[in-house]
N, C-alpha and C. Protein backbone atom coordinates (compact mmCIF):
# COMPACT_ATOMS: atom_id res chain seq x y z
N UNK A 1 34.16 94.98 -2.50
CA UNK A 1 33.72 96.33 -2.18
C UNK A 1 34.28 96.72 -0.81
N UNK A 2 35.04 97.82 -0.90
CA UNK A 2 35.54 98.47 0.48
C UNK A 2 34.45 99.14 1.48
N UNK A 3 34.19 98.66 2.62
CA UNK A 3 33.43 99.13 3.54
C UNK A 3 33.65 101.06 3.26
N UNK A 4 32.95 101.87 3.45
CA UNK A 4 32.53 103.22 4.08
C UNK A 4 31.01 103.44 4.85
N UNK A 5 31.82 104.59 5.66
CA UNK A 5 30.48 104.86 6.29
C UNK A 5 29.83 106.02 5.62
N UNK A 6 28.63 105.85 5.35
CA UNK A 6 28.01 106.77 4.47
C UNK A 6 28.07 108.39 4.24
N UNK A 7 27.99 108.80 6.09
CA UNK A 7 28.12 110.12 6.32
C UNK A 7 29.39 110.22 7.06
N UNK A 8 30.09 110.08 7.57
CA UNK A 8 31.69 110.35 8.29
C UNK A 8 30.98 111.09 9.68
N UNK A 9 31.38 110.95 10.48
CA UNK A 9 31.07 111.87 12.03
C UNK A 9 29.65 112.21 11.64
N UNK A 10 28.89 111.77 11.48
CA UNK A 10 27.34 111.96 11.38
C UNK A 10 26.85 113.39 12.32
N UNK A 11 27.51 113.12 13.99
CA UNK A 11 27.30 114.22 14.72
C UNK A 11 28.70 114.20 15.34
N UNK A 12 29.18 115.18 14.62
CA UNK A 12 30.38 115.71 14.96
C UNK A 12 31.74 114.28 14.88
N UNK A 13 33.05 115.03 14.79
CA UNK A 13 34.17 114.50 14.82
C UNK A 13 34.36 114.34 16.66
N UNK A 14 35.64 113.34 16.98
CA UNK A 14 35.62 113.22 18.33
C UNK A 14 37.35 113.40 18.43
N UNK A 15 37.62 113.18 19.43
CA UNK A 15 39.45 114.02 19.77
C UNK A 15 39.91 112.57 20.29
N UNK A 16 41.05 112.75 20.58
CA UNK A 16 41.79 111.48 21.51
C UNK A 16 41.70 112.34 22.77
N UNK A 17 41.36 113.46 23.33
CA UNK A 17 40.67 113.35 24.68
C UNK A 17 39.42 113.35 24.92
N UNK A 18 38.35 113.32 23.70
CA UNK A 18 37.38 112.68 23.77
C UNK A 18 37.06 111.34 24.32
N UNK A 19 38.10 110.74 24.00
CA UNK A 19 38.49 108.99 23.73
C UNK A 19 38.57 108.45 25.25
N UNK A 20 40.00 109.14 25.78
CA UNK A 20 40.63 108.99 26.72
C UNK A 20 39.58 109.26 28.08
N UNK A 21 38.96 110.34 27.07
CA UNK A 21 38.07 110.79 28.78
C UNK A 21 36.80 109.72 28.82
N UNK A 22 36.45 108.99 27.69
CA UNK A 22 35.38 107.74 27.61
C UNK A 22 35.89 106.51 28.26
N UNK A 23 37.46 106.57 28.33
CA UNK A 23 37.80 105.24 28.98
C UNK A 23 38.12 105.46 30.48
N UNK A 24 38.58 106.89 30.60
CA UNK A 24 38.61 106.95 32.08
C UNK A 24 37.24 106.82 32.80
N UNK A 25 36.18 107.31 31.74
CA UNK A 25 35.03 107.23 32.19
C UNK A 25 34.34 106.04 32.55
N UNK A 26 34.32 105.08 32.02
CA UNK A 26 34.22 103.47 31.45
C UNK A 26 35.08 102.39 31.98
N UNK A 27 36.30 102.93 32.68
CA UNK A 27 37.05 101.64 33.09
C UNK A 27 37.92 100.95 32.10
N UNK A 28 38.31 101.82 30.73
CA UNK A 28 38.29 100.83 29.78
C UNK A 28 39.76 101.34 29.02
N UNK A 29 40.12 100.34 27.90
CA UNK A 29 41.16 100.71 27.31
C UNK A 29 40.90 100.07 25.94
N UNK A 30 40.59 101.06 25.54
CA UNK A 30 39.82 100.72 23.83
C UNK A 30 41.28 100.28 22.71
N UNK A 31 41.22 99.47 22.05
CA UNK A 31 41.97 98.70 21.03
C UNK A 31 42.65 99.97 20.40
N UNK A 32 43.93 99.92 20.19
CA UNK A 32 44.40 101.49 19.31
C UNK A 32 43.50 101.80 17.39
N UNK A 33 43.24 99.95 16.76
CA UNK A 33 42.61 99.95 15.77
C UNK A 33 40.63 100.94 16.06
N UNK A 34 40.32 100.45 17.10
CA UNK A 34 39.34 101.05 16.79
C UNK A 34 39.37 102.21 17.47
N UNK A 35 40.28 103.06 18.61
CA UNK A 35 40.56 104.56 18.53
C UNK A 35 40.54 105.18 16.73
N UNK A 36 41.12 104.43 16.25
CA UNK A 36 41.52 104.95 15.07
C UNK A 36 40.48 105.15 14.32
N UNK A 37 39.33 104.02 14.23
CA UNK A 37 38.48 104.22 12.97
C UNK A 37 37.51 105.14 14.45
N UNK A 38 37.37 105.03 15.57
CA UNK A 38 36.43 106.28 15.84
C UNK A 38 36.85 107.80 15.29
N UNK A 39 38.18 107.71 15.21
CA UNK A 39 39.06 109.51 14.86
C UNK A 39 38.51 109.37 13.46
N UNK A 40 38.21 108.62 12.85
CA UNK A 40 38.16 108.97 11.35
C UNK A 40 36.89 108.96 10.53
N UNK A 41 36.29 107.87 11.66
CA UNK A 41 34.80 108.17 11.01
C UNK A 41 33.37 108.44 12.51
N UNK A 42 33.79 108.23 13.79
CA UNK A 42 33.02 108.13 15.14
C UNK A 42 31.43 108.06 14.79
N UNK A 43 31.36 106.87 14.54
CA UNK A 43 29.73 106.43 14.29
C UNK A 43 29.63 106.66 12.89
N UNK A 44 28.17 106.00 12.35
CA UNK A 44 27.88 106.14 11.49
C UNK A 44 26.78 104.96 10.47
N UNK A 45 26.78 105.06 9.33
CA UNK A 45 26.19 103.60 8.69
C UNK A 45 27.15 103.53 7.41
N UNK A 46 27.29 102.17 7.89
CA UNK A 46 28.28 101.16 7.11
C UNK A 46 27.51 101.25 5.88
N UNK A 47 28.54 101.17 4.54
CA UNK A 47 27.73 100.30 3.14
C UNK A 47 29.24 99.85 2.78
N UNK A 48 29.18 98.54 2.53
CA UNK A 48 27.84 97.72 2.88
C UNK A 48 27.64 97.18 4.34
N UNK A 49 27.23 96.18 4.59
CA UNK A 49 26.89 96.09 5.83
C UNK A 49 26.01 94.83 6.13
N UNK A 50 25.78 94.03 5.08
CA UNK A 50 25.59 92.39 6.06
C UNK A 50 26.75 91.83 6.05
N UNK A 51 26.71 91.43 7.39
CA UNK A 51 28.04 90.33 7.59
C UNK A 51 27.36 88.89 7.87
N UNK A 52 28.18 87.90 8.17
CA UNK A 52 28.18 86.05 8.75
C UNK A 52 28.74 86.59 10.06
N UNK A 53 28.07 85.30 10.20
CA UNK A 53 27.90 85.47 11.99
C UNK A 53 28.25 83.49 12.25
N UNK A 54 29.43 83.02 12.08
CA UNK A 54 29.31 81.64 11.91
C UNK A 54 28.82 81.43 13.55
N UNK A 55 28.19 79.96 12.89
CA UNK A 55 27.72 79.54 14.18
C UNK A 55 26.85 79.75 15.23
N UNK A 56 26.26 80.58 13.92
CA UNK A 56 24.32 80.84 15.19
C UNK A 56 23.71 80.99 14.04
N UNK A 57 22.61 80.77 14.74
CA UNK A 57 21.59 79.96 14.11
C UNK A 57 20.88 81.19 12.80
N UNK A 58 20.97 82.41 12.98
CA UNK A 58 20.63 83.16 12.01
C UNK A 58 21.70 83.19 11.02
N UNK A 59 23.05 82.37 10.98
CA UNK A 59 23.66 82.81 10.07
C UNK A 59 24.34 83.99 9.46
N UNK A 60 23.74 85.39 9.60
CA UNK A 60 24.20 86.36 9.43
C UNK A 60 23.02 87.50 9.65
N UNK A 61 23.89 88.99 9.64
CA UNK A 61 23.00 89.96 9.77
C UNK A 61 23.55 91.32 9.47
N UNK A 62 22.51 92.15 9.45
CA UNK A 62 22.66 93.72 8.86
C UNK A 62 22.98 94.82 9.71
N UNK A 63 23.79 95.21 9.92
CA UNK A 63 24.58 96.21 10.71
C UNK A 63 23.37 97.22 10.42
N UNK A 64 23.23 98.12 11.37
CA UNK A 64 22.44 99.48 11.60
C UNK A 64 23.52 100.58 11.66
N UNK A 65 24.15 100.88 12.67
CA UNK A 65 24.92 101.90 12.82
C UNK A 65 25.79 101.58 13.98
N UNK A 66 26.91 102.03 13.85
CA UNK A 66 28.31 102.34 14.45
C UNK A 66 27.69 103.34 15.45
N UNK A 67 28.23 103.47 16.87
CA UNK A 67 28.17 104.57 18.13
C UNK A 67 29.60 104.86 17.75
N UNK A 68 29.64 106.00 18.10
CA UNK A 68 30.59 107.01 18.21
C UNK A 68 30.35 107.91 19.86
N UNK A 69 31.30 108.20 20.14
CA UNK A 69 31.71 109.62 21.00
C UNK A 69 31.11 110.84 20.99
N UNK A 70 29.77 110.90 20.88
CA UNK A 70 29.45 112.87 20.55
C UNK A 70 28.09 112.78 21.73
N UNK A 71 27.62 113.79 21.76
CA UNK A 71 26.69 114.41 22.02
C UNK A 71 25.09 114.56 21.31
N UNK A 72 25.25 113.86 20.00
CA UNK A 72 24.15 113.89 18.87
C UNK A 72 23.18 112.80 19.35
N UNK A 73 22.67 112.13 18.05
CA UNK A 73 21.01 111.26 18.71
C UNK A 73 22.06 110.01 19.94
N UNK A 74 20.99 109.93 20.65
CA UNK A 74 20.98 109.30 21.98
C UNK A 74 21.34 107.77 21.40
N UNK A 75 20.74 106.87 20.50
CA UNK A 75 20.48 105.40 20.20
C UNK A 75 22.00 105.07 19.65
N UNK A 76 22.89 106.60 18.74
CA UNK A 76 24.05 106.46 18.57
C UNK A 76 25.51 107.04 18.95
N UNK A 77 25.26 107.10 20.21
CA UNK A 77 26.04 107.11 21.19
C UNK A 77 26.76 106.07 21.99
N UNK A 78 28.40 105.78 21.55
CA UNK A 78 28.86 104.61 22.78
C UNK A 78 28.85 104.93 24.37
N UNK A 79 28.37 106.08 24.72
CA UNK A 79 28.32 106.15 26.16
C UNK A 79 26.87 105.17 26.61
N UNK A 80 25.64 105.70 26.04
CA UNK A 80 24.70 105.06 26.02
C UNK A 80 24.67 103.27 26.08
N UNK A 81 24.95 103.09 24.74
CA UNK A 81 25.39 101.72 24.43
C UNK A 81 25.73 100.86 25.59
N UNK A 82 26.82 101.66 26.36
CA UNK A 82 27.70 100.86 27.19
C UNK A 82 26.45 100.72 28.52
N UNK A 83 25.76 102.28 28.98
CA UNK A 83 24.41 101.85 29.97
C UNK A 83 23.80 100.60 29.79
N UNK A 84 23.22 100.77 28.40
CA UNK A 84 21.97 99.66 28.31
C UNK A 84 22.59 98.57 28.30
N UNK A 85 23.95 98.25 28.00
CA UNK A 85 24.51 96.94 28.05
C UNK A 85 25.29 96.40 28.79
N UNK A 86 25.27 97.42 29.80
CA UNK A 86 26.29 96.96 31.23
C UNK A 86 25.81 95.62 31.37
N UNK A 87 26.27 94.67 32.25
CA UNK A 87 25.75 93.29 33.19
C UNK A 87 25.06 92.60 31.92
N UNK A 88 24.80 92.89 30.67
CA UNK A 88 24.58 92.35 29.98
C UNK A 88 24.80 91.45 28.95
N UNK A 89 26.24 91.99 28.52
CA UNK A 89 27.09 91.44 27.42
C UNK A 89 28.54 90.98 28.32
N UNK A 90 29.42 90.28 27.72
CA UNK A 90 30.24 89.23 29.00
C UNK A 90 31.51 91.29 28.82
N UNK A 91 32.04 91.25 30.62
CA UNK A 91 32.86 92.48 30.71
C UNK A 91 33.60 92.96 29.97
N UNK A 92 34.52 91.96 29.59
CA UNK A 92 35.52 92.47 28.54
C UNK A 92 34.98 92.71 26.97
N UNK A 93 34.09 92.80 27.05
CA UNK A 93 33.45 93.62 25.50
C UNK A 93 33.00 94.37 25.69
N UNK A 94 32.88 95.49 24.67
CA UNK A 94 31.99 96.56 24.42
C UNK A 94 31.04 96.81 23.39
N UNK A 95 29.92 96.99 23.43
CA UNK A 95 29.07 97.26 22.03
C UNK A 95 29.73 98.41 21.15
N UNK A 96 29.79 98.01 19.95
CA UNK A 96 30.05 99.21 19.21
C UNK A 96 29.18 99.59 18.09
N UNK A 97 28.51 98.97 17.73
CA UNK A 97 27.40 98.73 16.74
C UNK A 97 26.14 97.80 16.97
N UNK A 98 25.41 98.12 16.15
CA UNK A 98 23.63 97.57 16.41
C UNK A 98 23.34 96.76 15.10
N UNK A 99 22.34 96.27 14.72
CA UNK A 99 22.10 95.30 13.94
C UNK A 99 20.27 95.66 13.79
N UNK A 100 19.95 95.29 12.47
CA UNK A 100 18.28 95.40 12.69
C UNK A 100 17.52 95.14 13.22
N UNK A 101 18.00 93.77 14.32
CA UNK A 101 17.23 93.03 14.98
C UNK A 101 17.44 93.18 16.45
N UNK A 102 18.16 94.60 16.91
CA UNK A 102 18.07 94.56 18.80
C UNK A 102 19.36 93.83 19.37
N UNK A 103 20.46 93.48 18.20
CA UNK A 103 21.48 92.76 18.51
C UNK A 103 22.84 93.56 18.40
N UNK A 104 23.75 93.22 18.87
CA UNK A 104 25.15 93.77 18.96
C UNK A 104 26.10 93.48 18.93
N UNK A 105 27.35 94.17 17.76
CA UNK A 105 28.31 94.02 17.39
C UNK A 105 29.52 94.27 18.11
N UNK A 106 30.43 93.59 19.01
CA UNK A 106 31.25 94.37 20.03
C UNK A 106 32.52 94.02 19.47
N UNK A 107 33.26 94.62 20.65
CA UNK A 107 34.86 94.45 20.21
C UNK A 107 35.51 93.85 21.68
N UNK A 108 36.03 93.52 21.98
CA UNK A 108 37.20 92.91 22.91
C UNK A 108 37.98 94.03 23.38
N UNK A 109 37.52 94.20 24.85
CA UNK A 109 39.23 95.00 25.22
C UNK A 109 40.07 94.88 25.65
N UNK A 110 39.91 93.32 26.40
CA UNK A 110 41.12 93.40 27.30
C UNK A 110 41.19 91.50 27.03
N UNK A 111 42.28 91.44 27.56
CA UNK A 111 42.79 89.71 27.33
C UNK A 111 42.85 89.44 26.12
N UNK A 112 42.29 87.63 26.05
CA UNK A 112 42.65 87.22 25.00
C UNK A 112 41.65 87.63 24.28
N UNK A 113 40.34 88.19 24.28
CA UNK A 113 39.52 88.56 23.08
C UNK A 113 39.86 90.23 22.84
N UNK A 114 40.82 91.20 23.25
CA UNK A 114 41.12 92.18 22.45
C UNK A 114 41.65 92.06 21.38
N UNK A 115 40.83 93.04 21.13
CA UNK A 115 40.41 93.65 19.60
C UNK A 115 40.04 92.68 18.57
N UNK A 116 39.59 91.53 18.97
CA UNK A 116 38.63 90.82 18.42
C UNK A 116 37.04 91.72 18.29
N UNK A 117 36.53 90.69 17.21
CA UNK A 117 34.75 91.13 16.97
C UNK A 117 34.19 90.16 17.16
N UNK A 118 32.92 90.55 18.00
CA UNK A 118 31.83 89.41 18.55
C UNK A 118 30.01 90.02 17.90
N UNK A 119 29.61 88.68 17.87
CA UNK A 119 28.03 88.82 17.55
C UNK A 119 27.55 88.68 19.19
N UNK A 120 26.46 89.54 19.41
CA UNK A 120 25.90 89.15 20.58
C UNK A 120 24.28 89.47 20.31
N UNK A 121 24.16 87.73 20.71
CA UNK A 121 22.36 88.00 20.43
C UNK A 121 21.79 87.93 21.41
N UNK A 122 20.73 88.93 21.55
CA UNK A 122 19.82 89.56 22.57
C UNK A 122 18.78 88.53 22.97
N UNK A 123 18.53 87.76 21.48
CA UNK A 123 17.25 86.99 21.95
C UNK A 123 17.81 85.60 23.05
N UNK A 124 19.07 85.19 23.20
CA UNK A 124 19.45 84.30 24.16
C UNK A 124 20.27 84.86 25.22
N UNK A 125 20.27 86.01 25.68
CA UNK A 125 20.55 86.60 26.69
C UNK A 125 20.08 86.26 28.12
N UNK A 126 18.79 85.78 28.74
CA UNK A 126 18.49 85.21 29.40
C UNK A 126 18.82 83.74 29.86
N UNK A 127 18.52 83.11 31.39
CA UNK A 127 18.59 82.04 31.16
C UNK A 127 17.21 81.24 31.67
N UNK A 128 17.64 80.13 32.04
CA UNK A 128 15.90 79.72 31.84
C UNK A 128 14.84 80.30 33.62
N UNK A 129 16.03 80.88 34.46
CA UNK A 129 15.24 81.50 35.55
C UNK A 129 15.18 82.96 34.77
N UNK A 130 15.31 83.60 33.98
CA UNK A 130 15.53 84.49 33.69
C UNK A 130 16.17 85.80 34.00
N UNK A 131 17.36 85.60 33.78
CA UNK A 131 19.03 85.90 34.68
C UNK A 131 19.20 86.58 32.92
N UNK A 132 20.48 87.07 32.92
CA UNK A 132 21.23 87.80 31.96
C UNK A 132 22.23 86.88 32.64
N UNK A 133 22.60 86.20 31.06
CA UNK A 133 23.47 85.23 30.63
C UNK A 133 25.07 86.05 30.62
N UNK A 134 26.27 86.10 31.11
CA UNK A 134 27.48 87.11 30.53
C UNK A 134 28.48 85.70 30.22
N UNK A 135 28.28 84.35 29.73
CA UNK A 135 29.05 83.55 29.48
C UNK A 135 29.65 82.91 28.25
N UNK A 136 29.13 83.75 27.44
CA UNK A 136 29.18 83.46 26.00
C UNK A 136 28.70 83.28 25.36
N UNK A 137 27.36 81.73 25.82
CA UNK A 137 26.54 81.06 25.16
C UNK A 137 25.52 81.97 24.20
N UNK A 138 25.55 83.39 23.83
CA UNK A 138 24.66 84.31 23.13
C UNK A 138 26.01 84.87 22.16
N UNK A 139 26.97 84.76 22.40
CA UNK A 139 28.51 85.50 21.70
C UNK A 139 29.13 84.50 20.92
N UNK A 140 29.16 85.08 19.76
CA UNK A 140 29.66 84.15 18.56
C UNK A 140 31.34 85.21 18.16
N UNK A 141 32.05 84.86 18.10
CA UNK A 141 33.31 85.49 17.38
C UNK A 141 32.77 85.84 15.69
N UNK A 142 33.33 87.05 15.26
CA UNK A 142 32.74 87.03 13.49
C UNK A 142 34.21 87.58 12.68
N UNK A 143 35.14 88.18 13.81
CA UNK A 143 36.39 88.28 12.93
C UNK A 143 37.32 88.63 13.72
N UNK A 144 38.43 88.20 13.66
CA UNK A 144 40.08 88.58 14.45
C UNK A 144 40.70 89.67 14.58
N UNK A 145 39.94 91.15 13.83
CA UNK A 145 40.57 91.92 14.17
C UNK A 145 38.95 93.10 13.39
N UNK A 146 39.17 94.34 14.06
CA UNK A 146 37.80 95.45 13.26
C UNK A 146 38.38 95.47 11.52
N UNK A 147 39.35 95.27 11.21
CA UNK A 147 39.66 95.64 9.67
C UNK A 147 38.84 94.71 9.42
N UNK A 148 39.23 92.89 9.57
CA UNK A 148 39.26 92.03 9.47
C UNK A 148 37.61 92.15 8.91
N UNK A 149 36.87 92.55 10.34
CA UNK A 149 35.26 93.01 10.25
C UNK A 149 34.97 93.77 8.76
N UNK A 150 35.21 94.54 8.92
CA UNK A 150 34.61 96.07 7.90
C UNK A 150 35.21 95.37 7.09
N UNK A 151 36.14 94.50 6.07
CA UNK A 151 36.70 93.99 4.77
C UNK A 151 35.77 92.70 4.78
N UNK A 152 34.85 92.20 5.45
CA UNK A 152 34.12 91.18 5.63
C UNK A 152 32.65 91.69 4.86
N UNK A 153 32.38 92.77 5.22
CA UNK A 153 31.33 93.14 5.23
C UNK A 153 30.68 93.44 3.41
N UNK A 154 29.96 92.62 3.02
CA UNK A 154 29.01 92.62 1.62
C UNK A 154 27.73 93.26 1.08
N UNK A 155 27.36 93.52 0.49
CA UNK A 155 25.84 94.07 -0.01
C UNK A 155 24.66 92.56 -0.06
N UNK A 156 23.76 93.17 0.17
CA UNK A 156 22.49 91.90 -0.31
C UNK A 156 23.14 91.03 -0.86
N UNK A 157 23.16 91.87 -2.27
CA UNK A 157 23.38 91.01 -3.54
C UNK A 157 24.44 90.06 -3.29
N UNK A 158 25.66 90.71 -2.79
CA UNK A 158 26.70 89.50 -2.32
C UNK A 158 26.69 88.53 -1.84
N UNK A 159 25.69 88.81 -0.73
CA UNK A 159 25.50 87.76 0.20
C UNK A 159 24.59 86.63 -0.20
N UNK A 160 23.54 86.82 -1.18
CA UNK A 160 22.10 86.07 -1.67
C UNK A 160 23.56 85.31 -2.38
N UNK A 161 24.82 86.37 -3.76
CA UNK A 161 25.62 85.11 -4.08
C UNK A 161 26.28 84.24 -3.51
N UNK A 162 26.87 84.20 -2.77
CA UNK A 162 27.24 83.88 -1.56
C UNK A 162 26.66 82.92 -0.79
N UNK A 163 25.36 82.88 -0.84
CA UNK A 163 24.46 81.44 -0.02
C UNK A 163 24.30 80.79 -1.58
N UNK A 164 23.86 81.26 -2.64
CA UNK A 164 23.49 80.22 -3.78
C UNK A 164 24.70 79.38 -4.06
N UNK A 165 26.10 79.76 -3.94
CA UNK A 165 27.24 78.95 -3.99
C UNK A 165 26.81 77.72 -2.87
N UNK A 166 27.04 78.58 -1.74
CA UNK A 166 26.74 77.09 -0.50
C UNK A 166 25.60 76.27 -0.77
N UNK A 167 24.80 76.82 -1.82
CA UNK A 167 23.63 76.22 -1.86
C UNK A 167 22.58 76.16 -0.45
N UNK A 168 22.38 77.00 -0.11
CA UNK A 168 20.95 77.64 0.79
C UNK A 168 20.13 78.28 0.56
């Protein structure tokens, strides 16, 4: 099943000086792959939308919604995103998506993890003085490139088949 996002620009379409003016804004230099899927779809909800998350301990999880570039609800906005997750998530990533559980889907912008995709879980974000962790130990890699991501991505049903093979 080919990933779509349900509604396309949910709140509004965004420009490449939309883009440009988010990275001058941000410090940043966003992957040309995901300029692209913001021009074509800028936020939204994935179907389908559980992915694997190798190598933590939940195994996998359910995408909520894609941030986009606009002006529409506040929770799906990447300007936002990037506030609440400054000093939080390691620099060279950005959140680009949310998960059901308070967790976040980023992308790589710069070095060797651009335009890579990362899991970042919230619940090990701390450390044991209670510091915000930016070293990895909460960041799992989930795919080598955003296609890579969104062609990853399954329904329930896939996924329940999918563990009964592994037998879990």
């Amino acid at each position: 099943m080919t990933m779509r996002i349900e509604e396309p620009n949910p709140f509004g379409a965004t420009s490449r000086e939309a883009i440009a003016q988010f990275e001058a804004r941000w410090g940043v230099l966003l992957p040309i792959e995901y300029k692209q899927f913001l021009l074509s779809s800028n936020g939204g909800w994935p179907t389908p939308n559980v992915f694997e998350v190798p190598g933590w301990h939940g195994q996998g999880s359910v995408l909520d919604a894609f941030y986009g570039i606009h002006d529409g609800r506040k929770t799906e906005r990447l300007d936002r995103a990037l506030e609440v997750y400054d000093e939080r998530i390691p620099p060279d990533l950005i959140p680009i998506a949310d998960d059901a559980g308070g967790n976040v889907v980023c992308i790589g912008w710069k070095g060797k993890r651009r335009g890579k995709i990362y899991f970042w879980d919230h619940e090990d974000e701390l450390d044991e003085n209670g510091l915000f962790v930016t070293d990895y130990r909460n960041v799992y890699l989930v795919a080598k490139s955003l296609q890579e991501f969104l062609d990853s991505l399954m329904t329930h049903e896939e996924a329940d088949k999918r563990d009964q093979a592994k037998g879990k």
